[in-house]
N, C-alpha and C. Protein backbone atom coordinates (compact mmCIF):
# COMPACT_ATOMS: atom_id res chain seq x y z
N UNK A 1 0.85 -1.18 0.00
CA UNK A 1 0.00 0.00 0.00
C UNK A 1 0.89 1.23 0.00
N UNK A 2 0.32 2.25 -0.60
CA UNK A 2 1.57 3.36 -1.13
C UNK A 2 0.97 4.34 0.03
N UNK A 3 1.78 4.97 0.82
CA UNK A 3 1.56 6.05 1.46
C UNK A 3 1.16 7.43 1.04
N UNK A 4 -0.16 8.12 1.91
CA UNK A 4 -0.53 9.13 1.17
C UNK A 4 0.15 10.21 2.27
N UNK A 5 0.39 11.11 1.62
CA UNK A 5 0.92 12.37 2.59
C UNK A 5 0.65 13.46 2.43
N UNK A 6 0.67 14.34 3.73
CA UNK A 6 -0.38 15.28 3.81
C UNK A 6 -0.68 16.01 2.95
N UNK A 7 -0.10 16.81 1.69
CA UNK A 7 -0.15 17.24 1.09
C UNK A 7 -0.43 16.47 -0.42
N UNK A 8 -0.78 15.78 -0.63
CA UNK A 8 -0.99 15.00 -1.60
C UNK A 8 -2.89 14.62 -1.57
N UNK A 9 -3.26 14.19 0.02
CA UNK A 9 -4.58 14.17 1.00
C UNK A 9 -5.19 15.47 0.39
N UNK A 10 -4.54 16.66 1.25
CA UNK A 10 -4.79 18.11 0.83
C UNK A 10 -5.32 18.17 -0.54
N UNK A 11 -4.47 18.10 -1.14
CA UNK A 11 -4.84 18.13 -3.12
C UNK A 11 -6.26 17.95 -3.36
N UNK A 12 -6.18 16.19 -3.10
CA UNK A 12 -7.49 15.78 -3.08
C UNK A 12 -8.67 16.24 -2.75
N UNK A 13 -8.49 16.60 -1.59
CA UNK A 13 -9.62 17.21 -1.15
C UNK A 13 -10.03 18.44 -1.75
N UNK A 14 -8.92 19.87 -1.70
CA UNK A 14 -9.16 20.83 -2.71
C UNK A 14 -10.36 20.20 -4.15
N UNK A 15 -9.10 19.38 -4.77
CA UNK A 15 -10.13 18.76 -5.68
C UNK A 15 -11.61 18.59 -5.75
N UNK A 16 -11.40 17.49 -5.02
CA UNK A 16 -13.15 17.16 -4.67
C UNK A 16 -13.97 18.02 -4.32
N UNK A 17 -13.79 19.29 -3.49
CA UNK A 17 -14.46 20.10 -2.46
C UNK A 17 -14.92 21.16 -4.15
N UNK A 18 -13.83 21.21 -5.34
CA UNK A 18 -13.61 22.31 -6.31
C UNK A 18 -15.12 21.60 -7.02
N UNK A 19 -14.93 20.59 -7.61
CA UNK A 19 -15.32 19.57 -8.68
C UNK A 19 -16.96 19.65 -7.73
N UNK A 20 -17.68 19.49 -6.70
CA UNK A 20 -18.78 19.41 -5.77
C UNK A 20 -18.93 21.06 -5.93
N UNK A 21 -18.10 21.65 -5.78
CA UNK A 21 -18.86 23.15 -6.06
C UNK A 21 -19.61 23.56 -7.46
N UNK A 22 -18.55 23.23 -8.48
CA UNK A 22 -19.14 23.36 -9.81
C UNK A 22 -20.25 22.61 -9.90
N UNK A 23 -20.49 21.32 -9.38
CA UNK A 23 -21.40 20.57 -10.21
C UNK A 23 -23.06 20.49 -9.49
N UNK A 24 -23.14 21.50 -8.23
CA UNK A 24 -24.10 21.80 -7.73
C UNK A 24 -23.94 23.59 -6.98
N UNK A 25 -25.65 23.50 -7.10
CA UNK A 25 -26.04 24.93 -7.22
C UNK A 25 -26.94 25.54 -6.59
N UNK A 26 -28.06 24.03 -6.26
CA UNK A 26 -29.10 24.02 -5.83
C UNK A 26 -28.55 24.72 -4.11
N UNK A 27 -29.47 25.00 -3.32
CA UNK A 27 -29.34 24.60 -1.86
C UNK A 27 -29.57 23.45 -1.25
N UNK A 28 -30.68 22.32 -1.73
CA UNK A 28 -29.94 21.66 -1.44
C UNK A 28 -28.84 20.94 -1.67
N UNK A 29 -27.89 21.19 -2.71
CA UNK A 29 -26.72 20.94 -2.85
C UNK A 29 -25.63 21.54 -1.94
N UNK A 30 -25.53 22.60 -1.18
CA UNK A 30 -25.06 22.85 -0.35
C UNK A 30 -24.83 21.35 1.09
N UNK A 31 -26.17 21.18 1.06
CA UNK A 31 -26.18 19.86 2.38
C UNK A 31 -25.19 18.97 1.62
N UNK A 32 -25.38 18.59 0.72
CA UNK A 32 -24.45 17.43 -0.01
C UNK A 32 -22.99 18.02 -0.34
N UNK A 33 -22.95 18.94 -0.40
CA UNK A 33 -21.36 19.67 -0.13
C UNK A 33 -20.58 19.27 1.48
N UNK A 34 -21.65 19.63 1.89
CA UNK A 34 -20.64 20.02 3.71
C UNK A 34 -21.18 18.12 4.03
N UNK A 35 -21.32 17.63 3.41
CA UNK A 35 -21.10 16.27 3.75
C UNK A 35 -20.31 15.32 3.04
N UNK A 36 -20.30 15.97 1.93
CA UNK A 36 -18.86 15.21 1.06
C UNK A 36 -17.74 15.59 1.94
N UNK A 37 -17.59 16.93 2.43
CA UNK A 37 -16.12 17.50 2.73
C UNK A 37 -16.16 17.07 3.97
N UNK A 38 -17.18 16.49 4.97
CA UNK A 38 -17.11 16.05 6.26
C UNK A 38 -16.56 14.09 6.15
N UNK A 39 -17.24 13.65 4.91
CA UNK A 39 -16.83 12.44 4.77
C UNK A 39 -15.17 12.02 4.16
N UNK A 40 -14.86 13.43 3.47
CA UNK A 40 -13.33 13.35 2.96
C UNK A 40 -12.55 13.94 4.31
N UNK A 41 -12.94 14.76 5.29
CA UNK A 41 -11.96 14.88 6.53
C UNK A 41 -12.04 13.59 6.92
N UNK A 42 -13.26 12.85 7.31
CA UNK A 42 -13.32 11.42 8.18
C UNK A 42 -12.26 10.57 7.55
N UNK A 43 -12.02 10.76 6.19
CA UNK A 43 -11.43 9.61 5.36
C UNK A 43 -9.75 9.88 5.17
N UNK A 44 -9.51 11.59 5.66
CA UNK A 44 -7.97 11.99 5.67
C UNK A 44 -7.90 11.55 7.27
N UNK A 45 -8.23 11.59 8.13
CA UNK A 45 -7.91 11.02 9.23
C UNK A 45 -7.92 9.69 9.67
N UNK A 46 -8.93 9.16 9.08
CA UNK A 46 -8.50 7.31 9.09
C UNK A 46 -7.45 6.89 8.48
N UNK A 47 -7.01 7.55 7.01
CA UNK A 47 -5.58 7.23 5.79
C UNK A 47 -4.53 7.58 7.23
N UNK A 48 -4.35 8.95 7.73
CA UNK A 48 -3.33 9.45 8.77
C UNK A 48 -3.71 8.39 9.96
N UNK A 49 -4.61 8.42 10.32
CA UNK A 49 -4.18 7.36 11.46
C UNK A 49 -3.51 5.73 11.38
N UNK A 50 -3.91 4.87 10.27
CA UNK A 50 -3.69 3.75 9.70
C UNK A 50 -2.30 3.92 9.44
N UNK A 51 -1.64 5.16 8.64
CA UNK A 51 -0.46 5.36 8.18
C UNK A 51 0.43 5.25 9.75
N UNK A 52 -0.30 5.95 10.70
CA UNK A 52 0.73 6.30 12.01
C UNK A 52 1.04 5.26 12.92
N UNK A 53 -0.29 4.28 12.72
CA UNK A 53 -0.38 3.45 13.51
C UNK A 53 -0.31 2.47 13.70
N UNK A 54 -0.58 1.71 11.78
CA UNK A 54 -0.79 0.78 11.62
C UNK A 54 0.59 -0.39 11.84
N UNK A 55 1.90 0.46 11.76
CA UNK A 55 3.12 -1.03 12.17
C UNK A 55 2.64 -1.50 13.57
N UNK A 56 2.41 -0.70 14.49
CA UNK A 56 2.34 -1.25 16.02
C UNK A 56 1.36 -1.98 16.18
N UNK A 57 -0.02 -1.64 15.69
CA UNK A 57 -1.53 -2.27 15.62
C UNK A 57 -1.11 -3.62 14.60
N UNK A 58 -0.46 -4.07 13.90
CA UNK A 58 -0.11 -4.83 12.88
C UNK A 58 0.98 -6.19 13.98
N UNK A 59 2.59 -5.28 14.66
CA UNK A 59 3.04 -5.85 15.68
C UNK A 59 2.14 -6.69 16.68
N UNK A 60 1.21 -5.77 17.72
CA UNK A 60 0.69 -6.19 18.31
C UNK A 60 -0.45 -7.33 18.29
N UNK A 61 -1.11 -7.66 16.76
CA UNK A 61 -1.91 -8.90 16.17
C UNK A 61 -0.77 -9.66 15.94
N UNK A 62 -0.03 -9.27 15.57
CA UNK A 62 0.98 -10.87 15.45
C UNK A 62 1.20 -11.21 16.77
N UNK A 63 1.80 -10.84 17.84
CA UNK A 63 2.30 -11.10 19.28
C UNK A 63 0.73 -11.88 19.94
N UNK A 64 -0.18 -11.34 19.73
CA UNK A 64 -1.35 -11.77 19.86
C UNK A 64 -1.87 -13.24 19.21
N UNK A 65 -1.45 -13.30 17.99
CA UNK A 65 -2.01 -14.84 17.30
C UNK A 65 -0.93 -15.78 17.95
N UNK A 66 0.60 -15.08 17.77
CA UNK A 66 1.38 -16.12 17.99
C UNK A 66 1.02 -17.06 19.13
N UNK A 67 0.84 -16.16 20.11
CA UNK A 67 0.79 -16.72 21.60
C UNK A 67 -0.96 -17.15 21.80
N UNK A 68 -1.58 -17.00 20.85
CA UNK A 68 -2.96 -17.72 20.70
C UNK A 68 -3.00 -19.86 19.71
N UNK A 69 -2.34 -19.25 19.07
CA UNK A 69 -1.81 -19.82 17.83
C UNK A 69 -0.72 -21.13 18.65
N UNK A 70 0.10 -21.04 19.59
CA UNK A 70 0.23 -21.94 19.95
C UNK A 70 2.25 -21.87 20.08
């Protein structure tokens, strides 16, 4: 899995947040705006947390099966 970094995340989002502005106009397109950009923060902070966390959380299931595992 290729690492995303912060500024690369950033991009994206610019992107998406740009591309959701143009393509709605309505009000209620507004609601569907501030929930795309609430579901792309949720989704830059799970990528950043997985990235930060995931060797130790990864360590700690192995130490875990081994000593389950036999």
């Amino acid at each position: 899995m290729s690492e995303i970094n912060a500024s690369s995340a950033a991009a994206l989002f610019h992107t998406a947040s740009l591309w959701l502005r143009r393509h709605i106009s309505s009000e209620r397109g507004a609601s569907l705006v501030e929930y795309s950009l609430l579901i792309a923060l949720i989704a830059v902070v799970v990528i950043g947390s997985v990235t930060l966390f995931g060797g130790s959380v990864n360590s700690n299931f192995s130490t875990v099966a081994s000593e389950v595992g036999g």
